[in-house]
N, C-alpha and C. Protein backbone atom coordinates (compact mmCIF):
# COMPACT_ATOMS: atom_id res chain seq x y z
N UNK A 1 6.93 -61.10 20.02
CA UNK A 1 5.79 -60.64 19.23
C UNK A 1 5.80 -59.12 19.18
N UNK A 2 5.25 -58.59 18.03
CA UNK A 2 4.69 -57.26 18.15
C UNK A 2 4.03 -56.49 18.65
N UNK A 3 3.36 -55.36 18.60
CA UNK A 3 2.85 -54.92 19.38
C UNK A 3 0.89 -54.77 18.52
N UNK A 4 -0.29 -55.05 19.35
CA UNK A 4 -1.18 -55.07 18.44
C UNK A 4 -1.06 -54.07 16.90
N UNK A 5 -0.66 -52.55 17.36
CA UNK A 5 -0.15 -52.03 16.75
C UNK A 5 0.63 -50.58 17.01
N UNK A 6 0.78 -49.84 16.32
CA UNK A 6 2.32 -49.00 16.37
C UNK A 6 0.97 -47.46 16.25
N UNK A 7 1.97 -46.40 17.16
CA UNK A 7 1.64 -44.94 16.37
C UNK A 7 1.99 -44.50 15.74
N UNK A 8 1.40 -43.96 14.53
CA UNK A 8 1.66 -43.07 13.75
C UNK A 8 2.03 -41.35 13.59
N UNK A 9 2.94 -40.99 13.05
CA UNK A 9 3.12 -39.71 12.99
C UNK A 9 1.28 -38.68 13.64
N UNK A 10 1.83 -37.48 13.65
CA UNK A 10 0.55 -36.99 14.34
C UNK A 10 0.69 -36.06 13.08
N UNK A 11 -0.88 -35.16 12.77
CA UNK A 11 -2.01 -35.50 12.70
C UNK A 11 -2.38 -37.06 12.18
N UNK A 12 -3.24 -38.26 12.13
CA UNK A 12 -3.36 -39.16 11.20
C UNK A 12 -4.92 -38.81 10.96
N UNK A 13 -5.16 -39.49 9.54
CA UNK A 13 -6.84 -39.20 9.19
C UNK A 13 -7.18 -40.88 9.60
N UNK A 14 -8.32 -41.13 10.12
CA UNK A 14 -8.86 -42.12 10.79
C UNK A 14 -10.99 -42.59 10.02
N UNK A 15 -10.55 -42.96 8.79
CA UNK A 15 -12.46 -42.40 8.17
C UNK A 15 -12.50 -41.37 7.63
N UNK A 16 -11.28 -40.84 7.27
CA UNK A 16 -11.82 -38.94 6.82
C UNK A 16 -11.80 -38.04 8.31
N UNK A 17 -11.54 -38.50 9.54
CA UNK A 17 -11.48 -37.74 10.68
C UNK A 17 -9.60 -37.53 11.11
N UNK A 18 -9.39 -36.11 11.37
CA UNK A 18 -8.06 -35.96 11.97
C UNK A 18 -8.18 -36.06 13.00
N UNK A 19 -7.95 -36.75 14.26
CA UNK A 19 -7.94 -37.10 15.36
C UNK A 19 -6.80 -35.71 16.25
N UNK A 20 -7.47 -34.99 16.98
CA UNK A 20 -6.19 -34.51 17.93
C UNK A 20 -5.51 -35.23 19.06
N UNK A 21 -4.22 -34.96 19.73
CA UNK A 21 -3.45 -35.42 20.71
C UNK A 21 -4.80 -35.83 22.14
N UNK A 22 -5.28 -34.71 22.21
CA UNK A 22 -6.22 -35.03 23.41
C UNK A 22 -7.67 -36.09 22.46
N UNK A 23 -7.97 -35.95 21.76
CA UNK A 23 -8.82 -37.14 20.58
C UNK A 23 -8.33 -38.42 20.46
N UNK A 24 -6.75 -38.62 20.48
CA UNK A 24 -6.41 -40.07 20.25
C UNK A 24 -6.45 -40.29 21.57
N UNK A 25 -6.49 -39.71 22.75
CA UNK A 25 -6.58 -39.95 24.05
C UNK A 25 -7.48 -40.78 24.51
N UNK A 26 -8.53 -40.14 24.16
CA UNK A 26 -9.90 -40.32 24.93
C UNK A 26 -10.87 -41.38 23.91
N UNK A 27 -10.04 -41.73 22.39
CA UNK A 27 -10.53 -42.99 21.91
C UNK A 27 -9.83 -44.16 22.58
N UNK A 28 -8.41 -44.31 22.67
CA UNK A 28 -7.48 -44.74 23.39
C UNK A 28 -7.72 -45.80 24.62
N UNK A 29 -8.17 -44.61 25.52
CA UNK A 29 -8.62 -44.87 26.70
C UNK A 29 -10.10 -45.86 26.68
N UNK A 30 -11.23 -45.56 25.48
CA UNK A 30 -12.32 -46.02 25.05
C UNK A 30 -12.17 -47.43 24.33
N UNK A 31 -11.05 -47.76 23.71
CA UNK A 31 -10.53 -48.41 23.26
C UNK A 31 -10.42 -49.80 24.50
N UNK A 32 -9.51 -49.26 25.11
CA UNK A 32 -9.35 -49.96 26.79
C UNK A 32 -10.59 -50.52 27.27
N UNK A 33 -11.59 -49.50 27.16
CA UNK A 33 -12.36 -50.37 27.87
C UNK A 33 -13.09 -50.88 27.57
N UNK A 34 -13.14 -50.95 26.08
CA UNK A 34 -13.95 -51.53 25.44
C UNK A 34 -13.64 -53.40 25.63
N UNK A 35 -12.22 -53.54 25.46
CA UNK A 35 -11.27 -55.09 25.12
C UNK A 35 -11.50 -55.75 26.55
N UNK A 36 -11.15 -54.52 27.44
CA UNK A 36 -11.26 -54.95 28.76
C UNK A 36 -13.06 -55.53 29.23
N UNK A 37 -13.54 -55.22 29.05
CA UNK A 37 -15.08 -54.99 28.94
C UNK A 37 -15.57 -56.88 28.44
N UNK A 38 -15.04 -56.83 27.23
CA UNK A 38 -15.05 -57.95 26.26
C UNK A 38 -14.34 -58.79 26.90
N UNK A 39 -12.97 -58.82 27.30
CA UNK A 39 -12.32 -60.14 28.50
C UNK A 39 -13.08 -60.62 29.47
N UNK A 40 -13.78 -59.48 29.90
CA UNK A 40 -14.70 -60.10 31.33
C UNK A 40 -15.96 -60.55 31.14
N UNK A 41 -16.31 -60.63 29.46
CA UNK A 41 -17.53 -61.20 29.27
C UNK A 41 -17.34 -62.86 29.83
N UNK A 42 -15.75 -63.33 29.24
CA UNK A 42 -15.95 -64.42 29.60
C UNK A 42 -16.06 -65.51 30.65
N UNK A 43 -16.28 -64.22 32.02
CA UNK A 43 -16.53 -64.76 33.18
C UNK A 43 -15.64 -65.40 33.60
N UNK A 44 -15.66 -65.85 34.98
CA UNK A 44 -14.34 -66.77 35.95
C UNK A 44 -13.85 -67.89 35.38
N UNK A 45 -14.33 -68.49 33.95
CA UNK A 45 -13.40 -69.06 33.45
C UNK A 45 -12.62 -68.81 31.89
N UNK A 46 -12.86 -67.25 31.69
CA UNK A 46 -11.86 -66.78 30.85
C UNK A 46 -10.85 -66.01 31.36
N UNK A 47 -10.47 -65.43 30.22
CA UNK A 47 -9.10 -64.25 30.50
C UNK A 47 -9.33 -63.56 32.16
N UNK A 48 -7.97 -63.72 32.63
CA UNK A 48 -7.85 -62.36 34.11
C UNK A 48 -7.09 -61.22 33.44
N UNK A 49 -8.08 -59.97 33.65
CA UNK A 49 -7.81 -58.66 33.27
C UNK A 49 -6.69 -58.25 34.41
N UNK A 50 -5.41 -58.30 34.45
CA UNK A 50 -4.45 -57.80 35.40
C UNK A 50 -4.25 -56.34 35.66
N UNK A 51 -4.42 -55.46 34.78
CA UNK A 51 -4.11 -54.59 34.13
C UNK A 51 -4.78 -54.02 32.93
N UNK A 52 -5.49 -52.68 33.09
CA UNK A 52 -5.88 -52.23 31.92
C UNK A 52 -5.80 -50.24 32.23
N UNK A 53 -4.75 -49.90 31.27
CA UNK A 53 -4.35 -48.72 31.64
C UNK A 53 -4.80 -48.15 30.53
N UNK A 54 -5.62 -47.16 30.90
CA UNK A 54 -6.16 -46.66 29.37
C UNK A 54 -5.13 -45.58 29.14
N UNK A 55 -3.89 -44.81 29.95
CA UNK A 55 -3.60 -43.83 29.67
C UNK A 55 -2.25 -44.37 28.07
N UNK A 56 -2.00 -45.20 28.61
CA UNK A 56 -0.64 -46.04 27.41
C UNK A 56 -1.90 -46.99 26.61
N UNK A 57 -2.61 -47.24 26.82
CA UNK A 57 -3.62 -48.20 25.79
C UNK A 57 -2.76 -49.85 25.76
N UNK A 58 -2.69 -50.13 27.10
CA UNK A 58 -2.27 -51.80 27.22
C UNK A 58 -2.98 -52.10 28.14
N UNK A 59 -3.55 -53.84 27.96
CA UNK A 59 -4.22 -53.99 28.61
C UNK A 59 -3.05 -55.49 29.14
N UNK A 60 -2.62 -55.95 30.44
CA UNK A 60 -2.34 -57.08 30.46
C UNK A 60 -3.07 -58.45 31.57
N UNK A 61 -2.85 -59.23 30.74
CA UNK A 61 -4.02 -60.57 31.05
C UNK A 61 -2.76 -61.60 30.89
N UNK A 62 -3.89 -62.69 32.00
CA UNK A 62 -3.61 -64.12 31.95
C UNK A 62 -4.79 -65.05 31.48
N UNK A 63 -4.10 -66.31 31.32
CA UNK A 63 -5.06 -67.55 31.60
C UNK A 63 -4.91 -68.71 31.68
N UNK A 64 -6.20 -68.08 33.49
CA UNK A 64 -5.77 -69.32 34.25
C UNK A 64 -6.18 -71.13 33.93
N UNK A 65 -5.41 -71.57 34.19
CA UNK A 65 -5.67 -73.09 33.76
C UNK A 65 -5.01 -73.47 32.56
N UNK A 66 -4.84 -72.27 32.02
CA UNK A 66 -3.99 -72.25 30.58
C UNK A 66 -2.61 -71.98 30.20
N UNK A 67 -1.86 -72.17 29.26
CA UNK A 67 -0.39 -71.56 28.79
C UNK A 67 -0.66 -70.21 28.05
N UNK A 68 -0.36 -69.12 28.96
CA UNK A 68 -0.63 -67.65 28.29
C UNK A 68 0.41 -67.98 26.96
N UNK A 69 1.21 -68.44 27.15
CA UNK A 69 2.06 -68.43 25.48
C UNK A 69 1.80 -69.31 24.71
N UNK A 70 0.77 -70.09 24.96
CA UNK A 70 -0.03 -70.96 23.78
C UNK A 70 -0.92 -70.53 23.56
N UNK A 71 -1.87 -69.44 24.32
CA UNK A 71 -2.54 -68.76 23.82
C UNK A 71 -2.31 -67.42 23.02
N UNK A 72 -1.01 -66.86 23.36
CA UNK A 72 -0.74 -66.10 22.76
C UNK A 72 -0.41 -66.51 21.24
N UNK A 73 0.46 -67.77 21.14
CA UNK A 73 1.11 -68.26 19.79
C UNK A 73 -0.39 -68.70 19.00
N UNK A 74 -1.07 -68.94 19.62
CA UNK A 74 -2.04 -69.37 18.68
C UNK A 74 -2.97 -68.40 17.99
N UNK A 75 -3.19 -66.93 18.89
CA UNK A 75 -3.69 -66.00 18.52
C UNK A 75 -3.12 -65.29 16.84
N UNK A 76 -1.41 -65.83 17.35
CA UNK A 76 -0.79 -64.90 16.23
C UNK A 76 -1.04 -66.02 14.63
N UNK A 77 -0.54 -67.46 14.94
CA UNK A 77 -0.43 -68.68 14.19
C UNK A 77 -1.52 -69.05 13.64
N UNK A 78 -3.07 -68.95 14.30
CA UNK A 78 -4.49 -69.33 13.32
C UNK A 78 -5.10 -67.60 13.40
N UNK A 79 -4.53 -66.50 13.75
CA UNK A 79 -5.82 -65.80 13.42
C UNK A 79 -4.76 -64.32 13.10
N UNK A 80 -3.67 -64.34 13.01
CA UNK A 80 -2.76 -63.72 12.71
C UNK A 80 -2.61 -61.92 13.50
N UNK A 81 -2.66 -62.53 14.89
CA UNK A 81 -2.88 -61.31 15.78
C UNK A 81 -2.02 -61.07 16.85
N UNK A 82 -1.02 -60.08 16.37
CA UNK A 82 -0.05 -60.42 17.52
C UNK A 82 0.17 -59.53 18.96
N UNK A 83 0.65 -60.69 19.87
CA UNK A 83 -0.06 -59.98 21.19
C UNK A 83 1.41 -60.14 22.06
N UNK A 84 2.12 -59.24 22.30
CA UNK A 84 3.25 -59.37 23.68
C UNK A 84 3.29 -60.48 24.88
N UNK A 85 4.02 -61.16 25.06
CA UNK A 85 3.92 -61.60 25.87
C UNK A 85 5.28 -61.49 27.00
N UNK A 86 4.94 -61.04 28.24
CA UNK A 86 5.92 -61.19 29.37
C UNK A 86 5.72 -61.58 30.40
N UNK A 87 6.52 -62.86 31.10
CA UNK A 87 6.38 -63.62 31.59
C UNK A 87 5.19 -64.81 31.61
N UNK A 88 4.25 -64.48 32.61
CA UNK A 88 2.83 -65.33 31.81
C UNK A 88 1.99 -64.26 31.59
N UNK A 89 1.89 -62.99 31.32
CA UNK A 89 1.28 -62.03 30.85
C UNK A 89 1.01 -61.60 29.38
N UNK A 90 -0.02 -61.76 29.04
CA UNK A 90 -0.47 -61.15 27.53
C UNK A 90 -0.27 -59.93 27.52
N UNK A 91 0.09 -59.05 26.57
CA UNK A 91 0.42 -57.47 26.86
C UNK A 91 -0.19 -57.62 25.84
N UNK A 92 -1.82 -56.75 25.66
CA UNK A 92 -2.06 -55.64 24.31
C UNK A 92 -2.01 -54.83 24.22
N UNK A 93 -1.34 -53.87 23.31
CA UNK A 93 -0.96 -52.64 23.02
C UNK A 93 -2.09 -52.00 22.03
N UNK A 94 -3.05 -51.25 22.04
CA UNK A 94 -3.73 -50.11 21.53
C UNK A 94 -3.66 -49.22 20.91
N UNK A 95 -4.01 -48.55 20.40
CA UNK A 95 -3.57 -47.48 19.39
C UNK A 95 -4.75 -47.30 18.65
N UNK A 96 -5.19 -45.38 18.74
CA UNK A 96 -6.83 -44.92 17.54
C UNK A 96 -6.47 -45.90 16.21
N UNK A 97 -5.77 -45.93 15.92
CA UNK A 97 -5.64 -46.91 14.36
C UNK A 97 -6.68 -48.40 14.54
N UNK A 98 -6.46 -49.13 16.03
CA UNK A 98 -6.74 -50.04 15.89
C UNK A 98 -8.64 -50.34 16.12
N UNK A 99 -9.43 -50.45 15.19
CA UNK A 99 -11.09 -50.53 15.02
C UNK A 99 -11.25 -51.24 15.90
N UNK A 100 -12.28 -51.01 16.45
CA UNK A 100 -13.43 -51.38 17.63
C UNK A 100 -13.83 -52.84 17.09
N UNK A 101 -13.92 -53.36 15.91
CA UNK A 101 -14.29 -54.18 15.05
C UNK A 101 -13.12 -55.51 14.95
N UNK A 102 -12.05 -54.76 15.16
CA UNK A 102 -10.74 -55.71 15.26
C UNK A 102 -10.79 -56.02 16.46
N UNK A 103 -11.22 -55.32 17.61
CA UNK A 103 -10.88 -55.61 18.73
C UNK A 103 -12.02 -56.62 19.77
N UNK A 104 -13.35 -56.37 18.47
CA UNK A 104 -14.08 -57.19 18.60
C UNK A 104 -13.95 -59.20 18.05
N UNK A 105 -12.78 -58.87 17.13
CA UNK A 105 -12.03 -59.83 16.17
C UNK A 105 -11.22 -60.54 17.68
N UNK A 106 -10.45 -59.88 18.21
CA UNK A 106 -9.95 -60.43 18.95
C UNK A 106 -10.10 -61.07 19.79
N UNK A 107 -11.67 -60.77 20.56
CA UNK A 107 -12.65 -61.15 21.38
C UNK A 107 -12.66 -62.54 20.85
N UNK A 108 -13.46 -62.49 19.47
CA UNK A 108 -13.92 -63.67 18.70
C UNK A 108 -12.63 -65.01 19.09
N UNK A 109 -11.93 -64.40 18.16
CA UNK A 109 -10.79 -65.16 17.81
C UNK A 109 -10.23 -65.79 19.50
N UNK A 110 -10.31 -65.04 20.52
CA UNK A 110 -9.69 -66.30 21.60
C UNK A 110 -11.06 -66.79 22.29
N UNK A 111 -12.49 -66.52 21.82
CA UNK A 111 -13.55 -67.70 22.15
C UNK A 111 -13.36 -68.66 21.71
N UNK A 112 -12.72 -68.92 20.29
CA UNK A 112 -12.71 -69.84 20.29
C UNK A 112 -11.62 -71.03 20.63
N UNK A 113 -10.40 -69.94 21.01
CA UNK A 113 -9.17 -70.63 21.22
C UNK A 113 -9.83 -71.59 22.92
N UNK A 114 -10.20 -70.80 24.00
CA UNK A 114 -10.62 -70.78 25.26
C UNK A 114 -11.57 -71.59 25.05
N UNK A 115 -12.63 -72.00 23.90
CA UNK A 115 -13.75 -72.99 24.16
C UNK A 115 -13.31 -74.14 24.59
């Protein structure tokens, strides 16, 4: 799989905003904890947050009771979101490009895979 998504050349406009090097940082990092934040809504029987490094913007997860690569394939196959996977680890990759709104999408999209 891919990566949620890729960086772009620097400056990028983001809304009409040029984001600086230390700006894509500190959304980046906000970014992180936002997804991370949202995994642990689903309590001891959703996603395990293994890993959430805001400085690279990946966060990696399991789930337990579950096939992390059926959850991963299904993320990409019904909701078209693609997420790394190594070993039984979900790897999401981050990036200022990627909206708070998508990442809220993503949330969505494995409630209902996990219901």
């Amino acid at each position: 799989a891919k990566p949620l998504n890729h960086f772009p050349k620097e400056p990028f406009p983001v809304a009409g905003i040029l984001y600086s090097a230390a700006g894509k940082e500190a959304l980046r990092a906000r970014q992180v904890r936002h997804l991370e934040a949202r995994l642990r809504d689903f309590g001891p029987d959703g996603p395990e947050v293994l890993e959430a490094d805001q400085a690279s913007g990946t966060i990696f997860a399991r789930f337990p009771g579950r096939s992390t690569e059926s959850v991963v394939a299904r993320l990409e196959r019904d909701h078209g979101i693609l997420v790394d996977l190594e070993g039984d680890r979900a790897v999401f990759h981050l990036s200022p490009q990627v909206s708070f709104e998508a990442l809220d999408y993503v949330w969505g999209c494995l409630f209902q895979i996990l219901e």
